[in-house]
N, C-alpha and C. Protein backbone atom coordinates (compact mmCIF):
# COMPACT_ATOMS: atom_id res chain seq x y z
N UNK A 1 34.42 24.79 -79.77
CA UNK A 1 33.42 24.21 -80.63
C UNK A 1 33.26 25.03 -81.90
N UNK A 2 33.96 26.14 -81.85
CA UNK A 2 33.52 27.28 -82.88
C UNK A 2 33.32 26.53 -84.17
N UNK A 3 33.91 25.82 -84.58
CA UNK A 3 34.25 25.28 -86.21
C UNK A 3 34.00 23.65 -86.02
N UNK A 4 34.03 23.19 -84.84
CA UNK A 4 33.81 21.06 -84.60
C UNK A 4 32.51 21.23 -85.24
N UNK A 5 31.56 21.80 -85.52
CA UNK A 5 30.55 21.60 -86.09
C UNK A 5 30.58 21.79 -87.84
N UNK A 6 30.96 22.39 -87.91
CA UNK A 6 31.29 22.77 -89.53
C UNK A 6 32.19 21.90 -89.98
N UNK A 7 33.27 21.50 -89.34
CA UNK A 7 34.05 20.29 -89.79
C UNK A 7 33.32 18.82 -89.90
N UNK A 8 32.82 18.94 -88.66
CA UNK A 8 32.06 17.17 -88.61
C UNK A 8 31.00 17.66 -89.88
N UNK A 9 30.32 18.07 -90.11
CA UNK A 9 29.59 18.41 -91.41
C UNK A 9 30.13 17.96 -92.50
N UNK A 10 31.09 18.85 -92.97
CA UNK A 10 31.99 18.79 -94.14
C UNK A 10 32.70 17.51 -93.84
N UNK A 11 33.16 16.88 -93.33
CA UNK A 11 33.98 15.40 -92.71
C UNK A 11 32.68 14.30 -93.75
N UNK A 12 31.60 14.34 -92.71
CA UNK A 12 30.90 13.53 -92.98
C UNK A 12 30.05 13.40 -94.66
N UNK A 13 29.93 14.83 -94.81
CA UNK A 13 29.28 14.83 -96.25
C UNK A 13 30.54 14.51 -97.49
N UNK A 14 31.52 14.50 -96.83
CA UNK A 14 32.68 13.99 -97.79
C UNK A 14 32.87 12.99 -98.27
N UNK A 15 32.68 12.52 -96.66
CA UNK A 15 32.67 10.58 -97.35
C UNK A 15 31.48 9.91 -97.74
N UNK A 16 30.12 10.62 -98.09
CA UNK A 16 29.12 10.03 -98.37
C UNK A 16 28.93 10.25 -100.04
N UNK A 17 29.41 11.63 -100.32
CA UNK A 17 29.28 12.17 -101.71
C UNK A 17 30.53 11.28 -102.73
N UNK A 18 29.57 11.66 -104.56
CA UNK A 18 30.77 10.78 -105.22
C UNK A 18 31.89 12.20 -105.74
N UNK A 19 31.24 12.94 -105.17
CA UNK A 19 32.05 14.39 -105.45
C UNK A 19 32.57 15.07 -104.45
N UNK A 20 33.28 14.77 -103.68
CA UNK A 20 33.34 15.36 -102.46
C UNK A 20 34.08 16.75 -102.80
N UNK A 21 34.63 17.35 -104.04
CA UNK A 21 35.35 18.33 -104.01
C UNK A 21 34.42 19.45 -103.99
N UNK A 22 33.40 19.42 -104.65
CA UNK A 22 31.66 20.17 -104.57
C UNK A 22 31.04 20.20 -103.16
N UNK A 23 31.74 19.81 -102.22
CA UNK A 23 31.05 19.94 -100.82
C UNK A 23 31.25 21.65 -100.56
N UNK A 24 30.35 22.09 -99.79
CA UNK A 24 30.37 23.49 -99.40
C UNK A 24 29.44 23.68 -97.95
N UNK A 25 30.25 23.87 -97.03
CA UNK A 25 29.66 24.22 -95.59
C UNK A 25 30.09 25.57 -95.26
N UNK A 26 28.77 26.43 -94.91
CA UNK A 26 28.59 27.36 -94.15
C UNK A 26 28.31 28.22 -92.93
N UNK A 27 29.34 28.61 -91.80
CA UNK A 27 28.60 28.71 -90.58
C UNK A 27 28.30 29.54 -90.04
N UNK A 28 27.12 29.89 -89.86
CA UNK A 28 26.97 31.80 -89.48
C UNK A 28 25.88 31.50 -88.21
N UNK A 29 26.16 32.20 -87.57
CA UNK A 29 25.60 32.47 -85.96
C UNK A 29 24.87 33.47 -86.05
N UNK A 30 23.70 33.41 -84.84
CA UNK A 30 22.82 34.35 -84.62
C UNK A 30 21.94 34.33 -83.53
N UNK A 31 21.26 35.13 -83.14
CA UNK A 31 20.51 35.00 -81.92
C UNK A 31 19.80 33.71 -82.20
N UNK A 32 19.21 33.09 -83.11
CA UNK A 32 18.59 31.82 -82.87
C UNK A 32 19.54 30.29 -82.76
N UNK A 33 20.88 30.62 -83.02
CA UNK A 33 21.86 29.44 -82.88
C UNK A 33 22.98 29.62 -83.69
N UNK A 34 22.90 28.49 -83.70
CA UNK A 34 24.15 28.12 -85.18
C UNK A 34 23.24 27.16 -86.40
N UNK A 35 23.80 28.27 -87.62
CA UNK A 35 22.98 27.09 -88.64
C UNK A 35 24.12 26.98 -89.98
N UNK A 36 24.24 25.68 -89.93
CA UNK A 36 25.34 25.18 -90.96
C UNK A 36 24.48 25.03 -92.26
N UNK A 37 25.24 25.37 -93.15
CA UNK A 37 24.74 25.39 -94.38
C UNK A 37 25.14 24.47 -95.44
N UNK A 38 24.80 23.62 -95.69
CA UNK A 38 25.37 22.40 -96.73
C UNK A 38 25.37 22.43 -97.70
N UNK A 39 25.97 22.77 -99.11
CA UNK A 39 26.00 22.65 -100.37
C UNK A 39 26.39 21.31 -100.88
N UNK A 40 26.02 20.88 -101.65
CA UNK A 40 26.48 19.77 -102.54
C UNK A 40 25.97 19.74 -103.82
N UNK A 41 26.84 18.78 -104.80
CA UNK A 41 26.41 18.82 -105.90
C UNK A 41 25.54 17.90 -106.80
N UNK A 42 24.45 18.16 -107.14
CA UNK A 42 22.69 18.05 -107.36
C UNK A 42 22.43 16.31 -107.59
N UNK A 43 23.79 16.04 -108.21
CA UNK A 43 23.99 14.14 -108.14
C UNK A 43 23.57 13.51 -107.28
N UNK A 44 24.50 14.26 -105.85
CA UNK A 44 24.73 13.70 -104.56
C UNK A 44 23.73 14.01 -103.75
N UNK A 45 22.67 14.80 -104.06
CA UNK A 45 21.37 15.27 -102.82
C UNK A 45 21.02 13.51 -102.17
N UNK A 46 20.98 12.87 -102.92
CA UNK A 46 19.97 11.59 -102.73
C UNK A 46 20.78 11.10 -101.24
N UNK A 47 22.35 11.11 -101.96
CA UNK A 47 23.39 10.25 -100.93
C UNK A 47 23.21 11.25 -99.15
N UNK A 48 23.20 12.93 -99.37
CA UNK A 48 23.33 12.73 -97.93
C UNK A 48 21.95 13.27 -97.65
N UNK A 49 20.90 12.99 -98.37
CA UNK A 49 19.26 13.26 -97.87
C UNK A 49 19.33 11.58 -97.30
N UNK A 50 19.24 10.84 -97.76
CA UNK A 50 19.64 9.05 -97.57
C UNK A 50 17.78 8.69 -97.80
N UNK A 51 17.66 7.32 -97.35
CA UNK A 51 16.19 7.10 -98.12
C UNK A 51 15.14 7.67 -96.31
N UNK A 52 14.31 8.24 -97.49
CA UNK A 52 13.25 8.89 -96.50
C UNK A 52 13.90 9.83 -95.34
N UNK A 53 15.05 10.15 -95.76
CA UNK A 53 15.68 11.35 -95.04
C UNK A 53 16.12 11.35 -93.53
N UNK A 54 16.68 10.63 -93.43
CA UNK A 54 17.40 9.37 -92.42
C UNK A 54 18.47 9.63 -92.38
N UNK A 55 19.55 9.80 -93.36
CA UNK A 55 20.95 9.86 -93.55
C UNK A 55 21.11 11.53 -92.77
N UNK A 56 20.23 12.69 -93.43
CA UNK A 56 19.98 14.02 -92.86
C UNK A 56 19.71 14.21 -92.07
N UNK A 57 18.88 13.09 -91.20
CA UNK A 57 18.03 13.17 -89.61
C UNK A 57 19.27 12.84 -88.68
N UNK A 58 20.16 11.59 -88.86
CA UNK A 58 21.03 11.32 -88.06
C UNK A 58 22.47 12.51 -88.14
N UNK A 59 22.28 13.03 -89.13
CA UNK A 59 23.73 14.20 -89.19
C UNK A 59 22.79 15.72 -88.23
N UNK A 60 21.72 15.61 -88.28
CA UNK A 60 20.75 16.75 -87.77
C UNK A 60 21.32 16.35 -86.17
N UNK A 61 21.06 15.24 -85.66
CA UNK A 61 20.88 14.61 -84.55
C UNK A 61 22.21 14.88 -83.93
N UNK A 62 23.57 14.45 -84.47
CA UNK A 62 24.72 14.38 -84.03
C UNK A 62 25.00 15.87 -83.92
N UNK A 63 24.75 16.87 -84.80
CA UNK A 63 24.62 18.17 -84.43
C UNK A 63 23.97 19.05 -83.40
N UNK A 64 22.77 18.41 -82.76
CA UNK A 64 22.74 19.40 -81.90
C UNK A 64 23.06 18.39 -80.65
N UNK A 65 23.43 17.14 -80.80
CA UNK A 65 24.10 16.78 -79.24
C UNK A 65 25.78 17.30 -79.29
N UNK A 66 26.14 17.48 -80.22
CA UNK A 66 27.01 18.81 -80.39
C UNK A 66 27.45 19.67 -79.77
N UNK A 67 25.98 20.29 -80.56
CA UNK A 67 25.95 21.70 -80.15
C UNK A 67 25.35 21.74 -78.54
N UNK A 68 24.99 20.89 -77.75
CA UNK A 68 24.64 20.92 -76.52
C UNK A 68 25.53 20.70 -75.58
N UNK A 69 26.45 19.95 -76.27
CA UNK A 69 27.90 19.80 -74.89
C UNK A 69 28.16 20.96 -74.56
N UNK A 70 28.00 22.06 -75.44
CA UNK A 70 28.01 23.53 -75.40
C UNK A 70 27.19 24.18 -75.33
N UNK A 71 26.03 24.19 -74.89
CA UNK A 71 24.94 24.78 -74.70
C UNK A 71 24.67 25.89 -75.84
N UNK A 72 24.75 25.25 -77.13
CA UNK A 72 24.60 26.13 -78.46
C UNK A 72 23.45 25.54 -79.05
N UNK A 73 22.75 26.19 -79.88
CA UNK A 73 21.52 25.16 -80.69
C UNK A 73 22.12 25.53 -82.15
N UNK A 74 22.39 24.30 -82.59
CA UNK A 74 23.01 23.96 -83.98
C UNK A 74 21.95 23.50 -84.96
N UNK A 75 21.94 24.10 -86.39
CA UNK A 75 20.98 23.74 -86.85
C UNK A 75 21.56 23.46 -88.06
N UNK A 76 21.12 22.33 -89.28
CA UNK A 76 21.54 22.10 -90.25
C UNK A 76 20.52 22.50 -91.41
N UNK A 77 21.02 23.37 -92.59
CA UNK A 77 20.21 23.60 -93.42
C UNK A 77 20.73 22.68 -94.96
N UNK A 78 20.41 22.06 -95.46
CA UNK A 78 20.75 21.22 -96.87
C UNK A 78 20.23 22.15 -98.05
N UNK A 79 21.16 23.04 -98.87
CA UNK A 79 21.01 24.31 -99.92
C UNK A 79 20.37 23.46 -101.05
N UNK A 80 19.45 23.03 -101.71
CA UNK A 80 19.45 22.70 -102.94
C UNK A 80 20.17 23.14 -104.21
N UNK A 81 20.73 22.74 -104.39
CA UNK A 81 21.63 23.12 -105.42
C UNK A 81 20.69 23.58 -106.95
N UNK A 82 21.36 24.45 -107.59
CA UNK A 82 20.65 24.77 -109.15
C UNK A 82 20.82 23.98 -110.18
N UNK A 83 19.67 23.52 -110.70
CA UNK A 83 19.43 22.61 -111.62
C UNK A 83 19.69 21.54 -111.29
N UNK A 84 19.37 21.09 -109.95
CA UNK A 84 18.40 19.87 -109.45
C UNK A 84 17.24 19.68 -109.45
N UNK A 85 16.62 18.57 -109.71
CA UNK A 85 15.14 18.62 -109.77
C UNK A 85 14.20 17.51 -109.06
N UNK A 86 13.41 17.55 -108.27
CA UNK A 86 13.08 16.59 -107.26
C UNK A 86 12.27 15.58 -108.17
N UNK A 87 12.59 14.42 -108.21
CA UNK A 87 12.08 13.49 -108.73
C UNK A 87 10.44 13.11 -108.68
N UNK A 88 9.80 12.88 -109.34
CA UNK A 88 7.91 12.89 -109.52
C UNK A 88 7.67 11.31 -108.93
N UNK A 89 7.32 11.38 -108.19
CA UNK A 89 6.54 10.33 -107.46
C UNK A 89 5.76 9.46 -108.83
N UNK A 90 6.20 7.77 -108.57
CA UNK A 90 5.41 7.46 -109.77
C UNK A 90 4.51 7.07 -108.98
N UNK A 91 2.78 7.03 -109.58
CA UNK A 91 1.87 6.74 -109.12
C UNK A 91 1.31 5.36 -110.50
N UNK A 92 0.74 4.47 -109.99
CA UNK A 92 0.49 3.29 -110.65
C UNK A 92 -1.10 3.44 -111.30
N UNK A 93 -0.81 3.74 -112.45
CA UNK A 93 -2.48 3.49 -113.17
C UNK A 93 -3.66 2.66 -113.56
N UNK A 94 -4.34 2.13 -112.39
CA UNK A 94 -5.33 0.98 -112.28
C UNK A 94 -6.25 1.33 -113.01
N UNK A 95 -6.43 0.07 -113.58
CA UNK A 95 -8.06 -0.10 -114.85
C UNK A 95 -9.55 0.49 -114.14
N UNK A 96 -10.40 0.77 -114.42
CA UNK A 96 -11.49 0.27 -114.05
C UNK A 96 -12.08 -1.05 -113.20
N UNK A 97 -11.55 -2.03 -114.30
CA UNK A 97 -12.17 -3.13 -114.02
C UNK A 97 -11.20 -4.10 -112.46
N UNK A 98 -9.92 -2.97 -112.65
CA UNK A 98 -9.22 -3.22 -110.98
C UNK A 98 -9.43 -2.70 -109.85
N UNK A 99 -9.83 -1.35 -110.03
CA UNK A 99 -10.93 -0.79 -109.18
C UNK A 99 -12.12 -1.31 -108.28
N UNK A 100 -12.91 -2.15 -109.77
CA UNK A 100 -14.30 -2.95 -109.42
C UNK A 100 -13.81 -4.02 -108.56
N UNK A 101 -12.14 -4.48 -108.68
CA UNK A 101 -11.90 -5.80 -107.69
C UNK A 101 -11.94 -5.53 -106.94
N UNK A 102 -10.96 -4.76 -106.91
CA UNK A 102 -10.25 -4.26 -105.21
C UNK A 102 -11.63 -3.68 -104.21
N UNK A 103 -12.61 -3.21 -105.16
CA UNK A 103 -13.61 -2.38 -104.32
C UNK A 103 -14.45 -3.64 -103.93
N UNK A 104 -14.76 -4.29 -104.64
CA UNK A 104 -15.54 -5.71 -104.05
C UNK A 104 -14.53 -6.42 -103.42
N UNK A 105 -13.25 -6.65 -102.87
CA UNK A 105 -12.44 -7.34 -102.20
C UNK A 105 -12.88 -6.53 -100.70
N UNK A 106 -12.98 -5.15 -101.04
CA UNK A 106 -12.55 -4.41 -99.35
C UNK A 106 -14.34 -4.39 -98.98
N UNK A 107 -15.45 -4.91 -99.68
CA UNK A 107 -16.68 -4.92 -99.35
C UNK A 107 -16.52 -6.06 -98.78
N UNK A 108 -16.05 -7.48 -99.13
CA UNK A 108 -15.97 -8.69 -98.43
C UNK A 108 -15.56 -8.61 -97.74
N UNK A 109 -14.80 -8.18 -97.02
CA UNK A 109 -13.48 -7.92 -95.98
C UNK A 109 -14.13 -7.03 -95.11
N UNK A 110 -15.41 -6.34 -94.94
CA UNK A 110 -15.87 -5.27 -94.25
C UNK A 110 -16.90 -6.10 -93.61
N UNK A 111 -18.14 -7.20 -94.83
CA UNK A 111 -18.77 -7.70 -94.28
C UNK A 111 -18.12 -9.20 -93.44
N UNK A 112 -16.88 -9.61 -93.40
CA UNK A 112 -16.50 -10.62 -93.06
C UNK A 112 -16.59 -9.84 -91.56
N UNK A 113 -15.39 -8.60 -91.35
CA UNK A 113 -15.58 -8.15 -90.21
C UNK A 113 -16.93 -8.14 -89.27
N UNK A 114 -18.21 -7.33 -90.15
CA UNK A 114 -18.87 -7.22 -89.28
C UNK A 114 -19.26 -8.56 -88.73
N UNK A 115 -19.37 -9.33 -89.83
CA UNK A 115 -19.90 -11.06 -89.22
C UNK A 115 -19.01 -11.20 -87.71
N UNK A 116 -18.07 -11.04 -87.92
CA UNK A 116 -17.01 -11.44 -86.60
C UNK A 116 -17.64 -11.01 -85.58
N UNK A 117 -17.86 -9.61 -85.67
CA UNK A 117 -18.84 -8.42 -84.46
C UNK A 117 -19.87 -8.66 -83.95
N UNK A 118 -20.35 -9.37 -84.61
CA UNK A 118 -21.91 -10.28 -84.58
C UNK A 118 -21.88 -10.83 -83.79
N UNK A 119 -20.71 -12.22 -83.99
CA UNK A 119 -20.80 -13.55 -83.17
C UNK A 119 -19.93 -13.19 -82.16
N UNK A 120 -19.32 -12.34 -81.86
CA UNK A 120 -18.50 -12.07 -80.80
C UNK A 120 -19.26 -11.36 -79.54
N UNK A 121 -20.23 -10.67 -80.20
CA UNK A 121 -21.11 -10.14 -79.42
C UNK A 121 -22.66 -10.96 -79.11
N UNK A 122 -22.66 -12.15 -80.02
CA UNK A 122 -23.42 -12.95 -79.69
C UNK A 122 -22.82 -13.75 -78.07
N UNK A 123 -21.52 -14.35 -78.58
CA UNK A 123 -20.61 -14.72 -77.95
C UNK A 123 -20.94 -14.11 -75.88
N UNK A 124 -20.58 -13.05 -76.25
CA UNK A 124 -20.93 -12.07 -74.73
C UNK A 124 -22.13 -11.52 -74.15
N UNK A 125 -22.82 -11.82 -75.06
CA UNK A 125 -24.70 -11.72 -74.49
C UNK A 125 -24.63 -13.34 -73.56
N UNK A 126 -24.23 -14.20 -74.59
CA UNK A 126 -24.67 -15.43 -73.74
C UNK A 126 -23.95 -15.56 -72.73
N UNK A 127 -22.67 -15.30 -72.62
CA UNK A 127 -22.05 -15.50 -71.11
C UNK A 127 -22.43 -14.58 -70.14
N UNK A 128 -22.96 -13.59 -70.26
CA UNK A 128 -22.73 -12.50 -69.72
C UNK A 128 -23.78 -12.54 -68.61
N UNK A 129 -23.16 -12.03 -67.45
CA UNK A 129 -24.24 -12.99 -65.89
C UNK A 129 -25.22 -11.86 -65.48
N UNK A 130 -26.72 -12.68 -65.59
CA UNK A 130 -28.26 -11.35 -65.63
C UNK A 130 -28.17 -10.96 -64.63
N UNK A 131 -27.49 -11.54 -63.33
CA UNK A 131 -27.60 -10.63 -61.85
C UNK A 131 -26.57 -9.66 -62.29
N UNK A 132 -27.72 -8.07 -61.53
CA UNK A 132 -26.69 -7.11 -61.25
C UNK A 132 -25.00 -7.17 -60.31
N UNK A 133 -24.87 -6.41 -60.48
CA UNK A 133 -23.42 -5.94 -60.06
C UNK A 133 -23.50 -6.43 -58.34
N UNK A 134 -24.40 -5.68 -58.14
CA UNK A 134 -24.63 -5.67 -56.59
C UNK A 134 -24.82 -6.44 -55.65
N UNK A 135 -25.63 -7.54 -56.84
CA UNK A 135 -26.09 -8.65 -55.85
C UNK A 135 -24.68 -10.08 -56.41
N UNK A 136 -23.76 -9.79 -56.98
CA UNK A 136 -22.35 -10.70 -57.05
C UNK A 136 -21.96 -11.34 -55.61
N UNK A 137 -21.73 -12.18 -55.45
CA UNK A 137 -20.98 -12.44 -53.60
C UNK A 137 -19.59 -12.51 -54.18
N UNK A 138 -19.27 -12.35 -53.35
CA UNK A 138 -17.18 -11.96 -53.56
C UNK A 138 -16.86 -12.85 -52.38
């Protein structure tokens, strides 16, 4: 297994990247396992991070069932490369006067609920049978 892990690494980040000649895997051992080290180049982070980090979870995954046929704990580290830069979350800038909707939409929607709570519990007062428990015949 010494190197099946460092290869399936490098294998796989090859064919995902548009640069595969910029791939760089590292494998150094230690009392806490094996931890592979992934370089790539700053283009390609997106391709093997994948969306919401999925593409990285399933290469994480295949690594330590891996590393377990061998009773090794394999760990994958992804190097950020220099002069990459993590992209800024866009956040959407609502008016005031969209605010005032949305905030009177989720007030209707709160008192609609409680109305429901009301009659549902109106609902179970009236069915609900005045003899105790005890005196039920079965």
């Amino acid at each position: 297994m010494a190197d099946k892990d460092q290869l399936f690494v490098e294998y796989v980040a090859k064919e995902l990247v548009e640069k595969p000649e910029k791939v760089q895997v590292k494998r150094s051992v230690d009392e806490m396992g094996v931890l592979i080290e992934l370089t790539v180049d700053k283009d390609d982070m997106g391709a093997i991070i994948g969306k919401e980090g999925k593409t990285a979870k399933a290469m994480r995954t295949l690594l330590r069932v891996l590393g377990a046929k061998n009773d090794a704990r394999v760990n994958l580290k992804i190097v950020e490369p220099e002069g990459s830069e993590r992209p800024e979350r866009k956040t959407e800038e609502v008016t005031p006067e969209e605010s005032k909707e949305v905030t009177s939409e989720k007030t209707e929607d709160v008192k609609e609920v409680e109305e429901i709570k009301e009659e549902v519990k109106e609902v179970a007062e009236e069915e609900s049978d005045e003899r105790p428990m005890a005196d039920l015949e079965l």
